[in-house]
Protein backbone atom coordinates (compact mmCIF):
# COMPACT_ATOMS: atom_id res chain seq x y z
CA UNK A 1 105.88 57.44 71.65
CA UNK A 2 105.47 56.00 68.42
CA UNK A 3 107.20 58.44 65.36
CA UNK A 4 106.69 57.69 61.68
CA UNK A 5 107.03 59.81 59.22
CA UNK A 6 105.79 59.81 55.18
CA UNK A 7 105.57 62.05 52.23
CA UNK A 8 102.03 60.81 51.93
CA UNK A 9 100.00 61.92 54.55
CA UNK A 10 96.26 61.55 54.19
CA UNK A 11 94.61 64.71 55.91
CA UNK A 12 91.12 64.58 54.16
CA UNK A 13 89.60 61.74 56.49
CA UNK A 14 87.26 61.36 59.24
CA UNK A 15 88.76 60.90 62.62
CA UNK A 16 88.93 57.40 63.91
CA UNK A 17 87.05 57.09 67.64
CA UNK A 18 90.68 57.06 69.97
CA UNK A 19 91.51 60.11 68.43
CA UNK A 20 92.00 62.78 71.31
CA UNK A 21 89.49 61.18 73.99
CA UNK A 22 89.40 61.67 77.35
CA UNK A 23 87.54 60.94 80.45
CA UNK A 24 86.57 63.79 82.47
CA UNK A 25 83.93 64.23 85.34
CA UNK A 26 82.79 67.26 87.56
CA UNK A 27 80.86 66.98 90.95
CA UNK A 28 79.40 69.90 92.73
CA UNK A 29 78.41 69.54 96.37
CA UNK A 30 78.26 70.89 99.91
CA UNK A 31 81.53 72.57 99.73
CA UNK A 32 82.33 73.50 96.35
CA UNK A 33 83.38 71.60 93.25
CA UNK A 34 85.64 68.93 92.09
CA UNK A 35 86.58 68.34 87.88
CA UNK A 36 89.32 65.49 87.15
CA UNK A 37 90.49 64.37 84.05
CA UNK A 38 93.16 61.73 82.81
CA UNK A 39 95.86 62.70 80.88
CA UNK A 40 95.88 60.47 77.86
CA UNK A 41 95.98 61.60 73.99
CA UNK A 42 96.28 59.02 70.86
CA UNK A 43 97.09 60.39 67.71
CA UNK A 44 97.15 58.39 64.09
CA UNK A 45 99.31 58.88 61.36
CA UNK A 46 97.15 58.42 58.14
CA UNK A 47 99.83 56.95 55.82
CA UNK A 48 98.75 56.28 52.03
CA UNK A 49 98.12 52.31 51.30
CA UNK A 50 99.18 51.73 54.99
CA UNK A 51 97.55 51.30 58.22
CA UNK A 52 97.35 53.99 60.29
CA UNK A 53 100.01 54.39 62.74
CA UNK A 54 98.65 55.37 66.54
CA UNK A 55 100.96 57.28 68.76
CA UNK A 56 100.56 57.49 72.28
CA UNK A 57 101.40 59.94 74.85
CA UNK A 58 99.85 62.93 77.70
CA UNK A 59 99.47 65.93 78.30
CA UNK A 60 97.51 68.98 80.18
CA UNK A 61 93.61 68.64 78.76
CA UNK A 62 92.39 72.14 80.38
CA UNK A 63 93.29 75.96 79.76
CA UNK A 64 93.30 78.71 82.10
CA UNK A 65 92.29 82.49 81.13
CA UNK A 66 95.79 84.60 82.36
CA UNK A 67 94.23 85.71 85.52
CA UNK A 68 93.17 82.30 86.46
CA UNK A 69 89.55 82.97 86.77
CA UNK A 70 88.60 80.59 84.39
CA UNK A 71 89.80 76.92 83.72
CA UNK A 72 88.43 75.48 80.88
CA UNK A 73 88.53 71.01 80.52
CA UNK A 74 88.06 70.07 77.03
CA UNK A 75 87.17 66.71 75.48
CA UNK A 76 86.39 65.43 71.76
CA UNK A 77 88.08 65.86 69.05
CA UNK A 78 90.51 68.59 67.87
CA UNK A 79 88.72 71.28 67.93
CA UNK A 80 87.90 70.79 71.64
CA UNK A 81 91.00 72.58 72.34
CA UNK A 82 90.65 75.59 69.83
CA UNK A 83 86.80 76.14 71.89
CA UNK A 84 88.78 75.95 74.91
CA UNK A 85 91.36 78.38 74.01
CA UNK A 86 88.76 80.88 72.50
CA UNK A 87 87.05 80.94 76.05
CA UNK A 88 89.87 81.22 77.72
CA UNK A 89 91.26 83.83 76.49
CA UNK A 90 87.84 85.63 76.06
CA UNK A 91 87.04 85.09 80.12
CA UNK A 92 86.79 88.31 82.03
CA UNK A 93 85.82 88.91 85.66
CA UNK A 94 83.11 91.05 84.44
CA UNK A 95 79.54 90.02 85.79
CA UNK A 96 77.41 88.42 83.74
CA UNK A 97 73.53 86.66 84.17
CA UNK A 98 73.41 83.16 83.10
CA UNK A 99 71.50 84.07 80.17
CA UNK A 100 74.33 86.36 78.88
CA UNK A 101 76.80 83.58 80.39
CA UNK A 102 75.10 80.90 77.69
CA UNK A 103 75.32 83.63 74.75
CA UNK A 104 78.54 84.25 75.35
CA UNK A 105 79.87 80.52 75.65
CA UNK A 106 78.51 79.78 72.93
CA UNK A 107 79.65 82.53 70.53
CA UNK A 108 83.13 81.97 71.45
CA UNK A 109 82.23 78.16 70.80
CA UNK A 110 80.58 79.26 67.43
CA UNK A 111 83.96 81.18 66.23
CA UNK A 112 85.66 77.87 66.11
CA UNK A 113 84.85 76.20 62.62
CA UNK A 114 85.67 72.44 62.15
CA UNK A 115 86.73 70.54 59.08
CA UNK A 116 84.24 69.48 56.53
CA UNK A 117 84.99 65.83 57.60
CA UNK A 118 84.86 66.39 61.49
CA UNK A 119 82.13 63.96 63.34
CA UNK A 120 83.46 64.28 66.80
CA UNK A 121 81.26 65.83 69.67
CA UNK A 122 83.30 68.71 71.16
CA UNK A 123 82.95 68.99 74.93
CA UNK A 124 83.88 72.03 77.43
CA UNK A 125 83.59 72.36 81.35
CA UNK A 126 83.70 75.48 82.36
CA UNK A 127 84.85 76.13 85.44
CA UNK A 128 84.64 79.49 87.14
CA UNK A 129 86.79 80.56 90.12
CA UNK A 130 84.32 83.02 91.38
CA UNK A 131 81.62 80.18 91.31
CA UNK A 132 82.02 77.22 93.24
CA UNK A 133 78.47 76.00 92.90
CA UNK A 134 78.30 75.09 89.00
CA UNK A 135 80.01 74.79 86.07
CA UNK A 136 79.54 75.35 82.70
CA UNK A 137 79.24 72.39 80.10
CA UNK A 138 79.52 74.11 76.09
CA UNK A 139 79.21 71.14 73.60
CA UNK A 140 79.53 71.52 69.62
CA UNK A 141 79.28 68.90 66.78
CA UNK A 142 80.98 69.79 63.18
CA UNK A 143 79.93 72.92 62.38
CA UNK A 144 76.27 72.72 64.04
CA UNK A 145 75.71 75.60 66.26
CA UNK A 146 77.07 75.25 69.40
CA UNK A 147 75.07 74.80 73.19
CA UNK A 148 76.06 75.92 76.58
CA UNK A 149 74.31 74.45 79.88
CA UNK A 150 75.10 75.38 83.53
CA UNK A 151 75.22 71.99 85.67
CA UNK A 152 74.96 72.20 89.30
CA UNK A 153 75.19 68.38 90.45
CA UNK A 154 77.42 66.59 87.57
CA UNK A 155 77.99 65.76 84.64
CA UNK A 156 81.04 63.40 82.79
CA UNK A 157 82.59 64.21 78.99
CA UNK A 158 84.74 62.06 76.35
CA UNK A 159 84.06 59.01 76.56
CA UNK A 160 80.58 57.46 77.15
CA UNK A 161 82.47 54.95 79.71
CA UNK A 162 79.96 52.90 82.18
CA UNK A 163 81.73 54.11 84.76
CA UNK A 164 79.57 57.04 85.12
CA UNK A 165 77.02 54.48 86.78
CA UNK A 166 79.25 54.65 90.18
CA UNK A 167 77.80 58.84 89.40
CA UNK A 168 74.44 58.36 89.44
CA UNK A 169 74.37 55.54 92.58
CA UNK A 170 77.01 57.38 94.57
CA UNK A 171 76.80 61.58 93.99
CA UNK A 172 74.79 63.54 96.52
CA UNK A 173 74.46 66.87 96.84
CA UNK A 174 76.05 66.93 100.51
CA UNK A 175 79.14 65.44 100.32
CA UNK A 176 82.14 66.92 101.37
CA UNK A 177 84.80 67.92 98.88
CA UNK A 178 87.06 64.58 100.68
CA UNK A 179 84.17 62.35 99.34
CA UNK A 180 83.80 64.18 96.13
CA UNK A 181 87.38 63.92 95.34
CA UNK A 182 87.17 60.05 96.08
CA UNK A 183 84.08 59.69 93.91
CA UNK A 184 85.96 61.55 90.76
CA UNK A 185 88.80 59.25 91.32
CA UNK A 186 87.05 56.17 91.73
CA UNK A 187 85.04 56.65 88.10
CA UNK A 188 88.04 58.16 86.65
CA UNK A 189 90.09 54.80 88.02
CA UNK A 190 86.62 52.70 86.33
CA UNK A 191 86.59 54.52 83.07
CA UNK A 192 90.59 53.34 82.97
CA UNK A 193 90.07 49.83 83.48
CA UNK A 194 86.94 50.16 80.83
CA UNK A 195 88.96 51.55 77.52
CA UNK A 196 92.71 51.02 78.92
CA UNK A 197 93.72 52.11 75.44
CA UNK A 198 92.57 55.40 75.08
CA UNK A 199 91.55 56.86 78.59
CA UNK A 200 94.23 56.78 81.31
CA UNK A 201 97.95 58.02 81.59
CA UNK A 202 97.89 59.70 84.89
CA UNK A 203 95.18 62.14 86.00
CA UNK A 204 94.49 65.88 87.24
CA UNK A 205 92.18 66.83 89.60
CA UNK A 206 90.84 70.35 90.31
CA UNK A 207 89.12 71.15 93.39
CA UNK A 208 87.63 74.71 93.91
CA UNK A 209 86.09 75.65 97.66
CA UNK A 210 83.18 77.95 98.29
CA UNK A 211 85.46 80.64 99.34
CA UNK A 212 86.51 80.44 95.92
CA UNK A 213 90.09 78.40 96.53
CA UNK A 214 91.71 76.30 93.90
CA UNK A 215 93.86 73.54 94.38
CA UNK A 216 95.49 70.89 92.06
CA UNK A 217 96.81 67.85 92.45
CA UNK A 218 98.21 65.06 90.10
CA UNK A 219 98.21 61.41 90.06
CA UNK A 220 100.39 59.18 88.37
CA UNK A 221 98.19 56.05 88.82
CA UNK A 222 95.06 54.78 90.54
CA UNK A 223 95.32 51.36 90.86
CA UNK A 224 94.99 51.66 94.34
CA UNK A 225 91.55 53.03 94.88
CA UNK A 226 90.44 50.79 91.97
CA UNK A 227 91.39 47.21 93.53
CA UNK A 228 90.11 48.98 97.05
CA UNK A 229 86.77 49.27 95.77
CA UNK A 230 86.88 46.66 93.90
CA UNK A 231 87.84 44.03 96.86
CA UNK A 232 85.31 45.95 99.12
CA UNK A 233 82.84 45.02 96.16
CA UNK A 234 83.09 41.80 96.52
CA UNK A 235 82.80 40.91 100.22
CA UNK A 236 79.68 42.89 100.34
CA UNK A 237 78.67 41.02 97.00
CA UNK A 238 79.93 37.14 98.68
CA UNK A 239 78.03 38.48 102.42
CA UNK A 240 74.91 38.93 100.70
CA UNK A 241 72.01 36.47 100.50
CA UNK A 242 69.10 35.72 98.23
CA UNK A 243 65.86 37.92 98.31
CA UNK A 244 63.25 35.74 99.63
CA UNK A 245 60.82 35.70 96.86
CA UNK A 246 57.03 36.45 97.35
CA UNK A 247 54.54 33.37 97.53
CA UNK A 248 51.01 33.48 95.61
């Protein structure tokens, strides 16, 4: 990690794009739920007359409530993490329609002001251990009111990465956890490759059953999967043959 330090710190700015992105995606199917997320953070030194100074490094991008009933994923900007926190610690095991679910997201969202400056779309998945059939997805921009959505098939936050077409091909709503934890890491392996620079590090992934069992597990790379794919990509690409076209 990159350290430099300076009297003359600019804090009045508008954050720059790789500022605290992330790639994060969560699949619901047959058997519960799946959320992964890489690991990466990059952080810039604003330094009067100079150019800014990026410094690299990881670390956890989700909060639990103290009971573990809720684990919140956050992406965006800095306040991402404040929204997360207030939810967090909020969370109670007490029942709640999804109506009073969405007021309550996004009042604890709402208590969370961001600077005058602040352009970056904040972006929470909810995830809650007595639900294994949806999630919660709470976005905020500046100091706009915030929204909360549940989303029962999937959805992917941070960055806008292309990756998320392997989603929209590959996600059905009966896979098996196995196949939903292969799809999360194949996009999240994707979205690497895409913006090496700010999405990457290594990678958590959350998987919650339908009897309401959580399990995590960490990976330091993905490479493999990636150039699997990939090489199965291309001998189905090199077998293929051209579409007869139609005659008039």
């Amino acid at each position: 990690m990159v350290h430099r330090r300076s009297a003359h710190i600019q804090t009045d700015r508008t954050p720059l794009p790789e500022e605290c992105v992330t790639f994060q995606i969560a699949l619901i199917g047959s058997e519960g739920l799946v959320v992964g997320s890489d690991r990466r953070i990059v952080r810039c030194a604003y330094l009067q007359n100079q150019n800014p100074v990026f410094q690299f490094g990881e670390q956890d991008k989700f909060l639990k409530a103290n009971d573990c009933s809720a684990i919140c994923f956050f992406a965006g900007g800095s306040l991402s993490q404040s929204i997360a926190s207030s939810i967090a610690a909020n969370y109670g095991r007490k029942r709640r329609s999804s109506l009073d679910w969405e007021r309550a997201l996004r009042t604890w969202a709402n208590n969370n002001r961001a600077s005058d400056t602040s352009v970056m779309s904040e972006q929470v998945i909810v995830v809650r251990q007595s639900n294994p059939e949806s999630v919660w997805l709470v976005t905020k921009q500046g100091n706009n009111p915030s929204s909360a959505h549940e989303i029962t098939d999937h959805v992917c936050t941070g960055h806008n990465a292309s990756a998320k077409f392997l989603v929209a091909q590959l996600w059905a709503r009966t896979m098996s956890l196995d196949k939903l934890k292969i799809l999360a890491l194949m996009v999240m392996a994707y979205a690497s490759k895409e913006h090496p620079t700010t999405v990457g590090g290594s990678y958590d992934l959350l998987t919650l059953d339908t009897r309401q069992n959580a399990q995590w597990a960490h990976y330091q790379s993905l490479d493999s999967i990636f150039h699997a794919f990939q090489g199965k990509l291309k001998v189905a690409f090199d077998e293929l043959s051209p579409v007869t076209a139609s005659t008039t």
